[in-house]
N, C-alpha and C. Protein backbone atom coordinates (compact mmCIF):
# COMPACT_ATOMS: atom_id res chain seq x y z
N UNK A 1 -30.98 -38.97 6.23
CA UNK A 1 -30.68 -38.36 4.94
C UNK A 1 -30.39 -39.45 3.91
N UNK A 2 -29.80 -40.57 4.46
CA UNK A 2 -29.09 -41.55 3.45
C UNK A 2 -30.56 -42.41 3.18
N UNK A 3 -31.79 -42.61 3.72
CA UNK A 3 -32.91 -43.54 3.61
C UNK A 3 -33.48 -42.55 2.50
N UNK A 4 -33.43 -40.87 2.51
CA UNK A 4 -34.19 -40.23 1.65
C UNK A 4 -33.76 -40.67 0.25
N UNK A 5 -32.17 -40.53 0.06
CA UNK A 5 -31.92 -41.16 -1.45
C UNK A 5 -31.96 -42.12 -1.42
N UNK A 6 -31.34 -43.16 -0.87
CA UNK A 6 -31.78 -44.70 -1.37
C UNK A 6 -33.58 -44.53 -1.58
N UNK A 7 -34.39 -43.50 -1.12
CA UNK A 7 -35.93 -43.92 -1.58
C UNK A 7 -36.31 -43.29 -3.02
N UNK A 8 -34.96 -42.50 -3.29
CA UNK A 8 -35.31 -41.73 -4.67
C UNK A 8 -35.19 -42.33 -6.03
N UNK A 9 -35.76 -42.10 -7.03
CA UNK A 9 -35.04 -43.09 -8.12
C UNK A 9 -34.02 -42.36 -8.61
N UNK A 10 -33.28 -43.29 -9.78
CA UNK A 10 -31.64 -42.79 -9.96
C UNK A 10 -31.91 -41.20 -10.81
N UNK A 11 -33.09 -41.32 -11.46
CA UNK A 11 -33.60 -40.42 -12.04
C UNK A 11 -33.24 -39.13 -10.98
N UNK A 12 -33.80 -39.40 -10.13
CA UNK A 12 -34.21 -37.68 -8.96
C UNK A 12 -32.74 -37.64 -8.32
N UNK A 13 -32.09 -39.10 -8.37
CA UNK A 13 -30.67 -38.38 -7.86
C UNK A 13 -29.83 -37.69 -8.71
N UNK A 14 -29.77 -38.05 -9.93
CA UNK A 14 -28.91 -37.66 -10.82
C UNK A 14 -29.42 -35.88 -11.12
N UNK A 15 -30.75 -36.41 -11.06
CA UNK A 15 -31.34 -34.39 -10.90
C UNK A 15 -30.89 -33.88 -9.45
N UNK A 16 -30.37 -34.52 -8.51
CA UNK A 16 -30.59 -33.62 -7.10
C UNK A 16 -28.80 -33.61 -7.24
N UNK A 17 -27.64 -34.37 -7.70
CA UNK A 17 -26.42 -34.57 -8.52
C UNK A 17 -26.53 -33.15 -8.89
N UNK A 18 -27.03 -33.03 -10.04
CA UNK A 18 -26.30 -31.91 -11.17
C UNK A 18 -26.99 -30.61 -10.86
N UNK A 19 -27.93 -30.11 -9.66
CA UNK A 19 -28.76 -29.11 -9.46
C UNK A 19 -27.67 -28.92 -8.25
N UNK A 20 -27.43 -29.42 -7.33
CA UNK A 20 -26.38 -29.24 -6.43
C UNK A 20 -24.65 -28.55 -6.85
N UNK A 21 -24.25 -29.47 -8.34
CA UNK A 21 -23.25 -28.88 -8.73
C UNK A 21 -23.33 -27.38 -9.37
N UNK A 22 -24.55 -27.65 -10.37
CA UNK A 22 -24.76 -26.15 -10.56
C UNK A 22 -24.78 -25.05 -9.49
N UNK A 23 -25.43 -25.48 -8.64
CA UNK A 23 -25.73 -24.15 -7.29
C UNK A 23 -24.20 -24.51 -6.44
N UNK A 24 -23.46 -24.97 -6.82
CA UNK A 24 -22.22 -24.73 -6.26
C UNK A 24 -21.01 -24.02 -6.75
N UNK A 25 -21.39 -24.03 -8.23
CA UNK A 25 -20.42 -23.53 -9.21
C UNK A 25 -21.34 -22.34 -9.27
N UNK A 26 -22.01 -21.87 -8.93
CA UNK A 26 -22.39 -20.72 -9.19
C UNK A 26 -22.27 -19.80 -7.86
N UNK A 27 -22.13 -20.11 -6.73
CA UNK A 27 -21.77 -20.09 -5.65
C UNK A 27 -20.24 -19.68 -5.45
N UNK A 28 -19.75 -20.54 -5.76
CA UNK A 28 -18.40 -20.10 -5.85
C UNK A 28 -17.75 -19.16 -6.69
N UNK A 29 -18.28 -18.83 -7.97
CA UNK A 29 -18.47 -17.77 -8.90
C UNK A 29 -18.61 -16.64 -8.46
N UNK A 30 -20.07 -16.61 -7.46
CA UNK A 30 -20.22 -15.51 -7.14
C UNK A 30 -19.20 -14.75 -6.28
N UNK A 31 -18.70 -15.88 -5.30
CA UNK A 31 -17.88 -15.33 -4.17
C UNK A 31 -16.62 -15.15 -4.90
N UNK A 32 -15.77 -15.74 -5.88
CA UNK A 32 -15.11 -15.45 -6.38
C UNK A 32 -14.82 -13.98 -7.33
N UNK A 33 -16.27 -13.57 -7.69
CA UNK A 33 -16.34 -12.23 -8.18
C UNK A 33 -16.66 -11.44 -7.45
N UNK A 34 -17.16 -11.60 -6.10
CA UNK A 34 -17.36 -10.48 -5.06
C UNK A 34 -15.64 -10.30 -4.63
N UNK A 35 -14.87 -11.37 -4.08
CA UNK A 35 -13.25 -11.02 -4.10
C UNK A 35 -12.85 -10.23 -5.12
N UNK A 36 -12.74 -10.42 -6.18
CA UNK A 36 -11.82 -9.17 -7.40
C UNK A 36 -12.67 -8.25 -6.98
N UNK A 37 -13.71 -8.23 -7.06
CA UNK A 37 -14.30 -6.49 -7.09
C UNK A 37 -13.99 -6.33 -5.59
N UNK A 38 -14.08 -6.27 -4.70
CA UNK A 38 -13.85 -5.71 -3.34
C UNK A 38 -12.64 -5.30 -3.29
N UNK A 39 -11.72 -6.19 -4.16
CA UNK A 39 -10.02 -5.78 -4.02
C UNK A 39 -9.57 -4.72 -5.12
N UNK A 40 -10.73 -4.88 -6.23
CA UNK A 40 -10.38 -3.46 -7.22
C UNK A 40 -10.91 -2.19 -6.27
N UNK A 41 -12.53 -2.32 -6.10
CA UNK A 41 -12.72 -1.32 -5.61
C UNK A 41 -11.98 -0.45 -4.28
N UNK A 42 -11.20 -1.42 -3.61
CA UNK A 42 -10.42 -1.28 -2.36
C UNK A 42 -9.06 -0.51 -3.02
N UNK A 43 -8.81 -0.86 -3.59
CA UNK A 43 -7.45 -0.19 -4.63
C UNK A 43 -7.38 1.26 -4.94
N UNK A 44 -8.97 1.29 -6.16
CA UNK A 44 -9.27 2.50 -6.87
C UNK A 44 -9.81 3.93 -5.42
N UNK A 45 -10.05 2.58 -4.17
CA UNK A 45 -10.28 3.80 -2.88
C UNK A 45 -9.20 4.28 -2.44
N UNK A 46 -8.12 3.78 -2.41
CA UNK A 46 -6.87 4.08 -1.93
C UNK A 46 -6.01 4.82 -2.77
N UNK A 47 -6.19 4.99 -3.92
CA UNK A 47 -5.57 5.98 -4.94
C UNK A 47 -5.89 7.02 -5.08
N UNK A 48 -7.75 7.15 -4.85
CA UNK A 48 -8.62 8.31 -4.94
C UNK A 48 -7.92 8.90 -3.58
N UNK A 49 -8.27 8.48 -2.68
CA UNK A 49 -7.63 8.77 -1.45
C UNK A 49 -6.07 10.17 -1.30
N UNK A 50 -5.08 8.54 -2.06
CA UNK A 50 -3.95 9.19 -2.48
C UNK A 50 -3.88 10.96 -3.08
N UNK A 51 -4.66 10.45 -4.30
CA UNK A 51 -4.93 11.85 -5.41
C UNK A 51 -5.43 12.77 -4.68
N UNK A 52 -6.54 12.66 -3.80
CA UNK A 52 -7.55 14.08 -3.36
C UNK A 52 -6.24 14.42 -2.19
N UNK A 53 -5.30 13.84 -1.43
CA UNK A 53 -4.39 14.25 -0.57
C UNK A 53 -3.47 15.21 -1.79
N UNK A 54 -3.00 14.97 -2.56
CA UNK A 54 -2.10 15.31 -3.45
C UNK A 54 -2.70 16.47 -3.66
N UNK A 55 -3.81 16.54 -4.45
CA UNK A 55 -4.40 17.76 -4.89
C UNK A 55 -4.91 18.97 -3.71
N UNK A 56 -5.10 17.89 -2.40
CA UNK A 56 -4.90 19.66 -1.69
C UNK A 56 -3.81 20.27 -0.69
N UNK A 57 -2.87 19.01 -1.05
CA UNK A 57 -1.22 19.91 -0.85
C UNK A 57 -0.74 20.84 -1.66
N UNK A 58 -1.38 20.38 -3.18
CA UNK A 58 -1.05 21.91 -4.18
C UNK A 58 -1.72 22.66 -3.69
N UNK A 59 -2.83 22.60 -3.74
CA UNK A 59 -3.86 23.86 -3.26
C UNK A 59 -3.11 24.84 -2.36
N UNK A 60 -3.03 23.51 -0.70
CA UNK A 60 -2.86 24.40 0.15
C UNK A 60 -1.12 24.85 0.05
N UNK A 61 -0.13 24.50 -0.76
CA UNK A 61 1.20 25.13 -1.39
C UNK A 61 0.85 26.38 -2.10
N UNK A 62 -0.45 26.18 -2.92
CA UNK A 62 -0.29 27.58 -4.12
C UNK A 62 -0.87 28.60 -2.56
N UNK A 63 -1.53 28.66 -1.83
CA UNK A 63 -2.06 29.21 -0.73
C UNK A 63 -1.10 29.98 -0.06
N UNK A 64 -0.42 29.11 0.17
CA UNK A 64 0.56 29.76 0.95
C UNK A 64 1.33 30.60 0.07
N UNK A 65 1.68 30.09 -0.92
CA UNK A 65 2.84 31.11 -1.86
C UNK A 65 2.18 32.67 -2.41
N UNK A 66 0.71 32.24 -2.24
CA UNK A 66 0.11 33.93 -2.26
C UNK A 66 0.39 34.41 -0.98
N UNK A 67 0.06 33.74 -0.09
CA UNK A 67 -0.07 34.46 1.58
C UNK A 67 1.14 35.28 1.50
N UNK A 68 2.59 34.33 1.41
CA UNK A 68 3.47 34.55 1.33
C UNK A 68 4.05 36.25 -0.07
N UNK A 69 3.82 36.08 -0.76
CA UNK A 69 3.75 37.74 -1.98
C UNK A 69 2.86 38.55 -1.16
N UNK A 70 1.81 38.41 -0.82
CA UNK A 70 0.92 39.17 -0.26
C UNK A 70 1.92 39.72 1.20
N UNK A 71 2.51 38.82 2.00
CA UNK A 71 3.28 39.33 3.18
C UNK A 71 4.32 40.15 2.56
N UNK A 72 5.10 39.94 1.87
CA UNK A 72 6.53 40.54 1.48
C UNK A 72 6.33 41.84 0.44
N UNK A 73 4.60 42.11 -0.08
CA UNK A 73 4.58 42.80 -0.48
C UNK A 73 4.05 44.10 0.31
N UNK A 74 2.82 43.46 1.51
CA UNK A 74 2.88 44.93 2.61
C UNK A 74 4.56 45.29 3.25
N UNK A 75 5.37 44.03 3.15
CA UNK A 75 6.49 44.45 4.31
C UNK A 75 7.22 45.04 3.15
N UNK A 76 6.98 45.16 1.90
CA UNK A 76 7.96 46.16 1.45
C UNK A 76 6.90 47.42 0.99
N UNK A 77 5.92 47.56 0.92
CA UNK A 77 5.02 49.01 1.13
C UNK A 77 5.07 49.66 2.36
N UNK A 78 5.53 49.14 4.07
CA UNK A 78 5.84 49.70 5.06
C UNK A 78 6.94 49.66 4.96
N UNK A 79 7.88 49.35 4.27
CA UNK A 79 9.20 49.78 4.66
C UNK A 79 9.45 51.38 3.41
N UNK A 80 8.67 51.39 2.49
CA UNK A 80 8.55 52.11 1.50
C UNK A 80 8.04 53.64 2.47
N UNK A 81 6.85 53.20 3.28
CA UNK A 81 6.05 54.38 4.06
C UNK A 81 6.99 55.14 5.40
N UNK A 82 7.97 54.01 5.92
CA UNK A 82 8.71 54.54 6.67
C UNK A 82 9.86 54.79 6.05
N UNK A 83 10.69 55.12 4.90
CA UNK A 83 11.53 55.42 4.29
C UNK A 83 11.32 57.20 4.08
N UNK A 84 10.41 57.10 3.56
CA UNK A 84 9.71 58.44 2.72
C UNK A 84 9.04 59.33 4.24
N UNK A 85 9.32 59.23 5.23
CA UNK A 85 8.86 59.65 6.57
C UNK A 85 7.25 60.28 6.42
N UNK A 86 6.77 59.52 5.13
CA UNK A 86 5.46 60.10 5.69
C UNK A 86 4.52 58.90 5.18
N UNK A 87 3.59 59.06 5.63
CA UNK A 87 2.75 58.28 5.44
C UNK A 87 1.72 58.06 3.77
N UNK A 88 2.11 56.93 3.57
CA UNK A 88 1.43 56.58 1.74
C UNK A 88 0.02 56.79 1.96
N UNK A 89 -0.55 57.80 1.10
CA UNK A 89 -2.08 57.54 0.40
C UNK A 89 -2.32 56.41 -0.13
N UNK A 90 -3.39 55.42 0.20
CA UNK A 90 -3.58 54.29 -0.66
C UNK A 90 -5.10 55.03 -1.48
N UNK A 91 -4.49 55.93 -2.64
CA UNK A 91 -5.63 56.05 -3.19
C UNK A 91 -4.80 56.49 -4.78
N UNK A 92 -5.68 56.49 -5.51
CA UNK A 92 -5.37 57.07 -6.30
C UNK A 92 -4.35 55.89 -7.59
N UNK A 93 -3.41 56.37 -7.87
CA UNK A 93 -2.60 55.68 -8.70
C UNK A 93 -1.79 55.08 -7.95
N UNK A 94 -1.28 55.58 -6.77
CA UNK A 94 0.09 55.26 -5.88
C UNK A 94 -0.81 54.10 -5.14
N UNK A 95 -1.79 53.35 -5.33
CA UNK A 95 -2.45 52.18 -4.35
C UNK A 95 -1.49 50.90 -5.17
N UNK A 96 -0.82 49.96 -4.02
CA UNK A 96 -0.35 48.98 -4.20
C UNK A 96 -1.53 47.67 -5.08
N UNK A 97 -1.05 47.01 -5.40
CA UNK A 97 -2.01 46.01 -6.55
C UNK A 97 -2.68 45.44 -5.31
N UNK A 98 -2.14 44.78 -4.34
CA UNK A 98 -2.57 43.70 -3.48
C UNK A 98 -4.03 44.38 -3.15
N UNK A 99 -4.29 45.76 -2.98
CA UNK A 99 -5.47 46.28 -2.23
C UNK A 99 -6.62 46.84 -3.41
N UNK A 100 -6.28 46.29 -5.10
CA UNK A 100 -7.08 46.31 -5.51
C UNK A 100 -8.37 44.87 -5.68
């Protein structure tokens, strides 16, 4: 390797010099900008992440808090049907909301 430049003139070294630094600084550039972006994009994944967990604990909270009206509202229409010893028509006007 060392006979190839000593055979070059100072000319082709000083070009094979500053073509080397360029492709090194650009090199390192690159890898330097592939790091920030891998560590933003790694971030903005872990928040999205975060958020879509968040958003379907409300979901599955508002879920339940219907399930929940919906339960306490048959258990107080059977306690209504066994009060009155007879059995409710669900027709008409006397139909509870839940069964519209």
């Amino acid at each position: 390797m060392t006979d190839f430049l000593k055979n070059l003139s100072f000319k082709s070294r000083i070009w094979i010099a500053c073509t080397l630094l360029v492709t090194a600084a650009i090199v390192v550039n690159g890898y330097m900008n592939y790091r920030i972006a891998s560590q933003i994009v790694e971030r903005n994944a872990i928040q999205y992440n975060i958020d879509a967990i968040r958003k379907s604990s409300q979901i599955f909270d508002e879920k339940l808090k219907k399930m929940l009206a919906v339960v306490t509202s048959l258990m107080i229409t059977e306690e209504l049907v066994t009060r009155s010893g007879q059995p409710m028509k669900l027709t008409g006007n006397n139909c509870p909301s839940i069964y519209l």
